[in-house]
PDB file of N, CA and C in Angstrom:
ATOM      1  N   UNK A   1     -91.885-126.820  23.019  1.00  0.00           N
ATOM      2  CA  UNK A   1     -91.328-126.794  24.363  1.00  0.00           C
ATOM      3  C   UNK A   1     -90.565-125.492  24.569  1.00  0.00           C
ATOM      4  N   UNK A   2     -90.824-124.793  25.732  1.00  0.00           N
ATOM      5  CA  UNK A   2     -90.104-123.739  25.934  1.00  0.00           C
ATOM      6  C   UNK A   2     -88.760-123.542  27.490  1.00  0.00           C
ATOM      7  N   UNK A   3     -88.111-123.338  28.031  1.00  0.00           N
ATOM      8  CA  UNK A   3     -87.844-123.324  29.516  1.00  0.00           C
ATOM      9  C   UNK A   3     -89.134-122.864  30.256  1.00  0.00           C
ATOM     10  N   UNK A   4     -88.682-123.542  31.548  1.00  0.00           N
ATOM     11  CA  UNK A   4     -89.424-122.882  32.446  1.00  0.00           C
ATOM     12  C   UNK A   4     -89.648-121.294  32.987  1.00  0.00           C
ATOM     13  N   UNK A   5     -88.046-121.051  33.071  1.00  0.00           N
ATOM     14  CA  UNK A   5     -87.966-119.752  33.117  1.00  0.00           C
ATOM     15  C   UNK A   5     -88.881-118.698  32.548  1.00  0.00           C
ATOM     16  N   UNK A   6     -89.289-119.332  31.234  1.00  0.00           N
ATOM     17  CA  UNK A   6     -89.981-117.938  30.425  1.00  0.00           C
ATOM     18  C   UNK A   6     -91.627-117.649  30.546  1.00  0.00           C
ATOM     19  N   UNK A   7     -92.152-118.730  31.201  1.00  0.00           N
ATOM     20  CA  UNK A   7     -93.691-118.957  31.811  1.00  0.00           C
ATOM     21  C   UNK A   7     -93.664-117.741  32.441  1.00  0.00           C
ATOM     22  N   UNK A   8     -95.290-117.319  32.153  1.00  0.00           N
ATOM     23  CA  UNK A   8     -95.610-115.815  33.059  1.00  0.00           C
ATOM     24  C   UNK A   8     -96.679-116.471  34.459  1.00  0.00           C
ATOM     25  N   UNK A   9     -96.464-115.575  35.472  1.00  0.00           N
ATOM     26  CA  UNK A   9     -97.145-115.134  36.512  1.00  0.00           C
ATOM     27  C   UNK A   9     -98.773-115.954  36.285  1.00  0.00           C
ATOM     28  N   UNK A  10     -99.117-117.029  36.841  1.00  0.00           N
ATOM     29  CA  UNK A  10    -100.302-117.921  36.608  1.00  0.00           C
ATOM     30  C   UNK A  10    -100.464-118.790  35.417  1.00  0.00           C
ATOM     31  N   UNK A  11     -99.468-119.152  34.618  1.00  0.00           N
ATOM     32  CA  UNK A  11     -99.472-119.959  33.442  1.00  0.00           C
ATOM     33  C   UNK A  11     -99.183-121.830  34.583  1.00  0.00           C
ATOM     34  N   UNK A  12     -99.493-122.436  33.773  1.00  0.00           N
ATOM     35  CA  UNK A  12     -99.628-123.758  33.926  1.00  0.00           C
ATOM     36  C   UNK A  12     -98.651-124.582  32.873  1.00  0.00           C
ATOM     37  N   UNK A  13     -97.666-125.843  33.168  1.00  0.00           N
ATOM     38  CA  UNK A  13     -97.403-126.241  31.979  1.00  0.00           C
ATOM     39  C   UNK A  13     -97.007-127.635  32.262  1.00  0.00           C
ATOM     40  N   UNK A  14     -96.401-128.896  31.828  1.00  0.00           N
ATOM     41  CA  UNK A  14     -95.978-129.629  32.771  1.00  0.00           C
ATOM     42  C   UNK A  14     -94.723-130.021  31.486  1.00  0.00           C
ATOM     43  N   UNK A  15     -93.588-130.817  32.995  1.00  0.00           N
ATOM     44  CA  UNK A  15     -92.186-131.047  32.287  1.00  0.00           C
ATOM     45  C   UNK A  15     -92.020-131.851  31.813  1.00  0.00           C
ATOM     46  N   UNK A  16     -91.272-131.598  30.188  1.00  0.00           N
ATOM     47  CA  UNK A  16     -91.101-132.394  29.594  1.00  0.00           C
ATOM     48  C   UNK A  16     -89.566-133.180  30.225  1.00  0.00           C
ATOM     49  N   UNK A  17     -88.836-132.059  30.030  1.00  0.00           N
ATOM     50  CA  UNK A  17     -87.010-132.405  30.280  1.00  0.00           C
ATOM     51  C   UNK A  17     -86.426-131.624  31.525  1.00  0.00           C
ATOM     52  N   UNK A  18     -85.523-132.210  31.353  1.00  0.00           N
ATOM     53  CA  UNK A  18     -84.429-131.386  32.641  1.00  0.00           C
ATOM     54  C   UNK A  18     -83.410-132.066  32.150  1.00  0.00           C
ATOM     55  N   UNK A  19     -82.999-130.623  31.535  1.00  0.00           N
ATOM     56  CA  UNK A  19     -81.388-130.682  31.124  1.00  0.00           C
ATOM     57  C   UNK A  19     -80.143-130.457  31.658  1.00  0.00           C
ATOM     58  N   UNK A  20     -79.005-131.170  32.013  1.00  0.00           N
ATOM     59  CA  UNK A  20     -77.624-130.598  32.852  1.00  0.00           C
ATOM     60  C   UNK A  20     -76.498-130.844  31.640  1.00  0.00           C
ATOM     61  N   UNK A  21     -75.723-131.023  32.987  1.00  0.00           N
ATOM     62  CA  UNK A  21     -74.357-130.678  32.110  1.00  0.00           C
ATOM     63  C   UNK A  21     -73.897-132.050  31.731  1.00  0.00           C
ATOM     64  N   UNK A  22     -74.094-133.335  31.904  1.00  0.00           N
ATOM     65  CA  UNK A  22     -73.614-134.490  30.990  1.00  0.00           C
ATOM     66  C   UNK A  22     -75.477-134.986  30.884  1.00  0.00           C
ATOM     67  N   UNK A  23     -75.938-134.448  29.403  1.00  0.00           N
ATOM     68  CA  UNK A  23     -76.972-135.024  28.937  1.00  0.00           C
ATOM     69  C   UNK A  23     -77.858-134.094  29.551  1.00  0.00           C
ATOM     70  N   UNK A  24     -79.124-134.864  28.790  1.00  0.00           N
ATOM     71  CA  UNK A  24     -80.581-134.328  29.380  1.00  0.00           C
ATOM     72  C   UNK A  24     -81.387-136.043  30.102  1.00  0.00           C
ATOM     73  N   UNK A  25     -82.440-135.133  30.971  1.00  0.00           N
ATOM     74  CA  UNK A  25     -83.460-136.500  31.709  1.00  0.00           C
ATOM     75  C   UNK A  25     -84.346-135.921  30.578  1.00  0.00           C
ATOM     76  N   UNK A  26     -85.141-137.375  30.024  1.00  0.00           N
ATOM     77  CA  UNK A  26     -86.417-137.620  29.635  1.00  0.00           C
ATOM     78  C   UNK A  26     -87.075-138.539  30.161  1.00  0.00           C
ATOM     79  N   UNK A  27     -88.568-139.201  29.855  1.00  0.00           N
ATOM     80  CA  UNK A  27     -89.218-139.752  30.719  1.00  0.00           C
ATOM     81  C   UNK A  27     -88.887-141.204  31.284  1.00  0.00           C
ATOM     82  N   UNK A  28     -87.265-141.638  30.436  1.00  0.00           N
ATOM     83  CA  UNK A  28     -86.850-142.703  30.627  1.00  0.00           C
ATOM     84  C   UNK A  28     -85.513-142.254  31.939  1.00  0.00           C
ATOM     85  N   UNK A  29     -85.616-142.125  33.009  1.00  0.00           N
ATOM     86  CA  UNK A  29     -84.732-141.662  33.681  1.00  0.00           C
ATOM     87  C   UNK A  29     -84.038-142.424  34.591  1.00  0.00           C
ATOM     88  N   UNK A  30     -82.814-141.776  34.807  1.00  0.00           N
ATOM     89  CA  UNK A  30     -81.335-142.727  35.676  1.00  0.00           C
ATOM     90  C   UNK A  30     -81.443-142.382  36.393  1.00  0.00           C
ATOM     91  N   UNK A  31     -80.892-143.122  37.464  1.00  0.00           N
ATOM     92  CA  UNK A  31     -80.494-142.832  38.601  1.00  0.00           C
ATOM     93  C   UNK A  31     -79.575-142.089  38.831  1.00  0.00           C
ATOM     94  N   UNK A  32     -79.229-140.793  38.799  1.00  0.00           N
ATOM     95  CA  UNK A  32     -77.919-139.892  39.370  1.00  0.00           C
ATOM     96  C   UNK A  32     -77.314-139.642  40.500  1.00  0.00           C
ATOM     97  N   UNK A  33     -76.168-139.618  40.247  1.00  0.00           N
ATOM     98  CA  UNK A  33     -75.102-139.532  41.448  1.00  0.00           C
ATOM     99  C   UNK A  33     -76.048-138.111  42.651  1.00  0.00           C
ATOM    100  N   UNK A  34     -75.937-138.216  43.682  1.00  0.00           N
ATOM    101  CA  UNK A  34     -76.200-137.620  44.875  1.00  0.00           C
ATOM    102  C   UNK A  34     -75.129-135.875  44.744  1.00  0.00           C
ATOM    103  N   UNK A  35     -75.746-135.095  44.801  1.00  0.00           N
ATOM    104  CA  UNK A  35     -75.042-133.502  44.653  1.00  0.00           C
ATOM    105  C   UNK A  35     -74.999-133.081  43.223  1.00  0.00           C
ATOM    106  N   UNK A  36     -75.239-133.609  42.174  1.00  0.00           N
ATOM    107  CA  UNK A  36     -75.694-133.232  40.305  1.00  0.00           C
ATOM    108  C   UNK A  36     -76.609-132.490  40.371  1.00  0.00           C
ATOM    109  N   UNK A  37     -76.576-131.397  39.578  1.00  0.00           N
ATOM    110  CA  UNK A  37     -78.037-130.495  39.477  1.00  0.00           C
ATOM    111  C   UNK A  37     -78.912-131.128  39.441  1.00  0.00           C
ATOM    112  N   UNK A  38     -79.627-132.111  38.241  1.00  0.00           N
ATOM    113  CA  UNK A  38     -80.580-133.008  38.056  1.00  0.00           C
ATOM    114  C   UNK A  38     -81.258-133.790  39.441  1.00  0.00           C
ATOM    115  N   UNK A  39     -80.367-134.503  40.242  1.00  0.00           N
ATOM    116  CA  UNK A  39     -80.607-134.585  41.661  1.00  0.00           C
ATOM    117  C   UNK A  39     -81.043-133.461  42.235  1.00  0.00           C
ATOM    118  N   UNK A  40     -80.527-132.718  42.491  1.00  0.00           N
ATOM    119  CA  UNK A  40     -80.977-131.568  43.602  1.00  0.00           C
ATOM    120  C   UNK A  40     -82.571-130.739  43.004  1.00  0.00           C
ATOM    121  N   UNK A  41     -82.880-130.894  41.568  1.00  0.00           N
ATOM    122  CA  UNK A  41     -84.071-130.673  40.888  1.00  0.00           C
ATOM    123  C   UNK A  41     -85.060-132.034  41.221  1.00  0.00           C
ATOM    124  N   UNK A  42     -84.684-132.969  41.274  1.00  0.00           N
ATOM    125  CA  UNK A  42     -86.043-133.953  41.495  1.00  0.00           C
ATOM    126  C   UNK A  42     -86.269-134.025  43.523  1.00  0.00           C
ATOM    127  N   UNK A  43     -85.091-133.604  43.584  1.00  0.00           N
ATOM    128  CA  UNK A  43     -85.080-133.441  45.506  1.00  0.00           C
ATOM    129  C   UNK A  43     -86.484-132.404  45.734  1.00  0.00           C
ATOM    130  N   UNK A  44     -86.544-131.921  44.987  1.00  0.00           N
ATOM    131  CA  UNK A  44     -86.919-130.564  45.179  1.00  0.00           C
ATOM    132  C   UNK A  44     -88.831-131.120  44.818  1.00  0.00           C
ATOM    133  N   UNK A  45     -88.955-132.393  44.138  1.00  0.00           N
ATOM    134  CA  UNK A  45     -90.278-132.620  43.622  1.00  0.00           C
ATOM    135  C   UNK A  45     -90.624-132.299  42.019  1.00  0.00           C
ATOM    136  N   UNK A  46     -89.367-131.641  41.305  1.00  0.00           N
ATOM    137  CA  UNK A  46     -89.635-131.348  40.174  1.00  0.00           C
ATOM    138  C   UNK A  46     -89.475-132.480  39.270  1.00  0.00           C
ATOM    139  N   UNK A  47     -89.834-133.372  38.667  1.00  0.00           N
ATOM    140  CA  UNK A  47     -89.769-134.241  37.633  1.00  0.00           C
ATOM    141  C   UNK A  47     -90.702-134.529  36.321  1.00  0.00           C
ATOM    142  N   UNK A  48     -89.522-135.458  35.971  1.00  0.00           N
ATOM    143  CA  UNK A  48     -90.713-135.437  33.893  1.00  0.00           C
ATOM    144  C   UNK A  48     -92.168-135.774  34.590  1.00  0.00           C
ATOM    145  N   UNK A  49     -93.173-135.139  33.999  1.00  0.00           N
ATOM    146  CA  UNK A  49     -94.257-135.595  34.027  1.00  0.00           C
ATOM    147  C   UNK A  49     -95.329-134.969  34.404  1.00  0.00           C
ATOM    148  N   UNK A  50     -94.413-134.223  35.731  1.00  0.00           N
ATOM    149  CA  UNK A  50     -95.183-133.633  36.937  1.00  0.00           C
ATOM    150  C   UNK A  50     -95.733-132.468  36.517  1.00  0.00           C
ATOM    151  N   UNK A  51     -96.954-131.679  36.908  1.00  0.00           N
ATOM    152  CA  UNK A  51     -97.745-130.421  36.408  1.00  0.00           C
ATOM    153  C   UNK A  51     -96.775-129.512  37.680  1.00  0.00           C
ATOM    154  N   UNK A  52     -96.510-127.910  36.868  1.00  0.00           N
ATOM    155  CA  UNK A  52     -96.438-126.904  37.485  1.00  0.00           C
ATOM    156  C   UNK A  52     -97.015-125.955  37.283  1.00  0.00           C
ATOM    157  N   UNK A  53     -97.358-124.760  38.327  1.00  0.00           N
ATOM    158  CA  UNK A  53     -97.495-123.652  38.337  1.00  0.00           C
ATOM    159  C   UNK A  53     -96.555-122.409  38.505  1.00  0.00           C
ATOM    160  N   UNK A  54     -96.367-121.473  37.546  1.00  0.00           N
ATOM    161  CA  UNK A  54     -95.725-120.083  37.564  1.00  0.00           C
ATOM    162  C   UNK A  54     -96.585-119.310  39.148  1.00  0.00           C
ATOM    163  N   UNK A  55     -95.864-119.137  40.113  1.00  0.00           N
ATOM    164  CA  UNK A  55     -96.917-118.225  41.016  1.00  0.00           C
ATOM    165  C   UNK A  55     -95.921-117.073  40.896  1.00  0.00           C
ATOM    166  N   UNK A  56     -94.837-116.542  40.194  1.00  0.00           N
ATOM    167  CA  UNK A  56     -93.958-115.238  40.312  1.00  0.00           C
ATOM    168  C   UNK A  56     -92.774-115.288  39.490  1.00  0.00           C
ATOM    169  N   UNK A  57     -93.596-114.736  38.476  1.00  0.00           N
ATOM    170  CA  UNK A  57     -92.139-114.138  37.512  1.00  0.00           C
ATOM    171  C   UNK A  57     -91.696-112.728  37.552  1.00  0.00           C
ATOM    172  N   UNK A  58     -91.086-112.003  38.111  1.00  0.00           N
ATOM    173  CA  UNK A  58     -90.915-110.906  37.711  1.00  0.00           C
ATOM    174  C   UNK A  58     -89.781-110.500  37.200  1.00  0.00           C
ATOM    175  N   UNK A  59     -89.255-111.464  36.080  1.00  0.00           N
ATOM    176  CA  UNK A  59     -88.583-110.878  34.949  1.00  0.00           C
ATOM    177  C   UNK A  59     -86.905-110.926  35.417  1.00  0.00           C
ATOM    178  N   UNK A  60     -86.931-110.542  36.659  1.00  0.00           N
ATOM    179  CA  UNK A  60     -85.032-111.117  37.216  1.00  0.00           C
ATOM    180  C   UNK A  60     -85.373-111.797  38.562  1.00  0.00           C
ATOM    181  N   UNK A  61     -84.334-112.162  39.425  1.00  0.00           N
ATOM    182  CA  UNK A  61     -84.350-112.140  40.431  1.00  0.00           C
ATOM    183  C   UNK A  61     -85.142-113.883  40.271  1.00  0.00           C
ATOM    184  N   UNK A  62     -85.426-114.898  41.773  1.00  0.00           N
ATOM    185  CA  UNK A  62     -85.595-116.137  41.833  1.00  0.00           C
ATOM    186  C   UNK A  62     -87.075-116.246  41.221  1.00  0.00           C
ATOM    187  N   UNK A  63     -87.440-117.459  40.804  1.00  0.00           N
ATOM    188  CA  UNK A  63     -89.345-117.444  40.173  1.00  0.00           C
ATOM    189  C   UNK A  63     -90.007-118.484  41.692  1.00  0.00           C
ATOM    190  N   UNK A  64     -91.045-118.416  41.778  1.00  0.00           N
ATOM    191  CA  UNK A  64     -91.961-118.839  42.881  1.00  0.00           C
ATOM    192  C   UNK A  64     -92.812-119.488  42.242  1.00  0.00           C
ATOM    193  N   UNK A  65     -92.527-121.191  42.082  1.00  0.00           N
ATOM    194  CA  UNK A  65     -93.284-122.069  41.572  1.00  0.00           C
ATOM    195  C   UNK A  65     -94.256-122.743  42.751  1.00  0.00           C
ATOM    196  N   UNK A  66     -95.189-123.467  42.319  1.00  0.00           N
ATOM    197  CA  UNK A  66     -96.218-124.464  42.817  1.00  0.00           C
ATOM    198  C   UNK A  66     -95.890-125.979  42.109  1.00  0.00           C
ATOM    199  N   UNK A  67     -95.886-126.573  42.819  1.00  0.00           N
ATOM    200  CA  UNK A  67     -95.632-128.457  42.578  1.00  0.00           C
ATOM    201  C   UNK A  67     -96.569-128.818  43.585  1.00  0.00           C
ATOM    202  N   UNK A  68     -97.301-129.667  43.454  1.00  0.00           N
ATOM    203  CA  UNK A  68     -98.386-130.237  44.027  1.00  0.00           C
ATOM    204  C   UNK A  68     -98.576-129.547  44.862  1.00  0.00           C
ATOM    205  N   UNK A  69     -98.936-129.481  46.141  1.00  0.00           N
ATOM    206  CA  UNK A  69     -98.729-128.641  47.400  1.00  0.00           C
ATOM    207  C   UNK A  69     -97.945-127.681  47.944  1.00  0.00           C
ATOM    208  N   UNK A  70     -97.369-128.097  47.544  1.00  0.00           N
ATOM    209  CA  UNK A  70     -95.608-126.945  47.704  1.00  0.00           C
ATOM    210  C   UNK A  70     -95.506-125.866  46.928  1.00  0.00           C
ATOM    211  N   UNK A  71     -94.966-124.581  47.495  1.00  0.00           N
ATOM    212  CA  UNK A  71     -94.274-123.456  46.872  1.00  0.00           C
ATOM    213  C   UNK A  71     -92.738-123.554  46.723  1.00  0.00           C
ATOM    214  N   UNK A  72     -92.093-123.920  45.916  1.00  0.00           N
ATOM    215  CA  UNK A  72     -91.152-123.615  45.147  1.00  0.00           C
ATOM    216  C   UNK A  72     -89.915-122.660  44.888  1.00  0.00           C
ATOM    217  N   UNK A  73     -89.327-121.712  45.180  1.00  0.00           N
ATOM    218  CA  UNK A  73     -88.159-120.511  44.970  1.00  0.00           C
ATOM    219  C   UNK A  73     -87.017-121.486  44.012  1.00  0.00           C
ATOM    220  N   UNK A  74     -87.127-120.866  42.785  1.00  0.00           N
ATOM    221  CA  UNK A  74     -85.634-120.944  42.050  1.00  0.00           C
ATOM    222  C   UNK A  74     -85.145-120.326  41.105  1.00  0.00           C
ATOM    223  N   UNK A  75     -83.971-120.330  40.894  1.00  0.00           N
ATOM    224  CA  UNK A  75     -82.798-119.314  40.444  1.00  0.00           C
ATOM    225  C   UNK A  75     -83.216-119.380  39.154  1.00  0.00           C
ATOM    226  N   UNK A  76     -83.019-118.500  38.318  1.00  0.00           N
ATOM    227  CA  UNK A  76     -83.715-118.810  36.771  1.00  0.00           C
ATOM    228  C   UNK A  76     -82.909-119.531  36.251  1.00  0.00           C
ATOM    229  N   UNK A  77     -81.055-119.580  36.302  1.00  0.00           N
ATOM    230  CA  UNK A  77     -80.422-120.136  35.658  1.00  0.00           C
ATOM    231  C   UNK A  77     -80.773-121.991  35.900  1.00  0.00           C
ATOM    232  N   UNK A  78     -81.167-122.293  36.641  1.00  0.00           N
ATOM    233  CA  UNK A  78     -81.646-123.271  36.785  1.00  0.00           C
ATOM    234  C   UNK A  78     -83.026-123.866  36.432  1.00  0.00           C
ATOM    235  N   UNK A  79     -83.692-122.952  36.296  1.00  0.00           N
ATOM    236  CA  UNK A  79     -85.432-123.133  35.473  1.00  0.00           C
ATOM    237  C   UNK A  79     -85.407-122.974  34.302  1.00  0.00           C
ATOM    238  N   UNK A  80     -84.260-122.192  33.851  1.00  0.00           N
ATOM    239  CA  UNK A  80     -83.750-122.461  32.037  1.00  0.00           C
ATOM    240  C   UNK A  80     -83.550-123.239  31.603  1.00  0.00           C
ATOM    241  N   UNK A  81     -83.069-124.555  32.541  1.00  0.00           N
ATOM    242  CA  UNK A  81     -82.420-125.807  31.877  1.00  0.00           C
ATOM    243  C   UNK A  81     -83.688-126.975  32.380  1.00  0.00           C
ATOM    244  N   UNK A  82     -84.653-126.574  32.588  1.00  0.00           N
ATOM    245  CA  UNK A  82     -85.850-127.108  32.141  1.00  0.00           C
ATOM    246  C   UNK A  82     -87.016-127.023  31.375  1.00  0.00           C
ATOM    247  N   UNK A  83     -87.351-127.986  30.496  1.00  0.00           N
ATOM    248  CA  UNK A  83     -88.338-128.159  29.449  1.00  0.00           C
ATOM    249  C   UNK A  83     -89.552-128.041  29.870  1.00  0.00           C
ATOM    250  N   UNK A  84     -90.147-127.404  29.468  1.00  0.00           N
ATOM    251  CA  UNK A  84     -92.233-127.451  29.878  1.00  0.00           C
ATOM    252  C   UNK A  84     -92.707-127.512  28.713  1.00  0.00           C
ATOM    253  N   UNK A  85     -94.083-127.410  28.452  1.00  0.00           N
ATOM    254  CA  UNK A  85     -95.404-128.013  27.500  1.00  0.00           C
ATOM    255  C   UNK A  85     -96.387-127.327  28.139  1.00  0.00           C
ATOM    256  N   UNK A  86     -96.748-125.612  27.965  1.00  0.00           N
ATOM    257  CA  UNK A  86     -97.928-124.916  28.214  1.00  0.00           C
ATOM    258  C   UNK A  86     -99.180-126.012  28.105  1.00  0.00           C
ATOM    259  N   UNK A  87     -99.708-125.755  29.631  1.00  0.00           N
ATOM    260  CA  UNK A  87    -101.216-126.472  29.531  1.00  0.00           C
ATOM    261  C   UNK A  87    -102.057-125.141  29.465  1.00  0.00           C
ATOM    262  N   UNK A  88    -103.087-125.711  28.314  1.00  0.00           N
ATOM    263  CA  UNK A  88    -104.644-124.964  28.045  1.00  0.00           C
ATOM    264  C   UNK A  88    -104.599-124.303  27.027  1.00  0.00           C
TER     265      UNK A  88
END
């Protein structure tokens, strides 16, 4: 397992974890309080299980993911504290 953050430009992988600041989510997941990072990451469509796409890494600055239909913008410090599993 690596972060998300570190996926290049067209890599594929899907999430294992999403880690915050009291604990990590795995595929057995709680219900969290409303305004928690972890919340505002599954708001967003990101959860255990789900396949993503890298559409823009360029190394600083926000990454430009794909989730099912959707394009994605997020801060790396926040795509760091998620787990992926390179597909292919």
């Amino acid at each position: 397992m690596l972060p998300l953050g570190l996926l290049v430009s067209g890599e594929q992988a899907e999430i294992m974890e999403i880690k915050g600041c009291k604990g990590a989510h795995s595929l057995d997941l709680e219900k969290e309080r409303p305004g928690d990072e972890q919340g505002r990451i599954e708001d967003m469509g990101i959860r255990v299980g789900k396949s993503v796409q890298m559409l823009n890494n360029g190394g600083r600055g926000p990454l430009l993911l794909k989730v099912d239909e959707s394009r994605i913008a997020m801060g790396r410090g926040m795509a760091m504290k998620i787990m992926v599993r390179r597909k292919g």
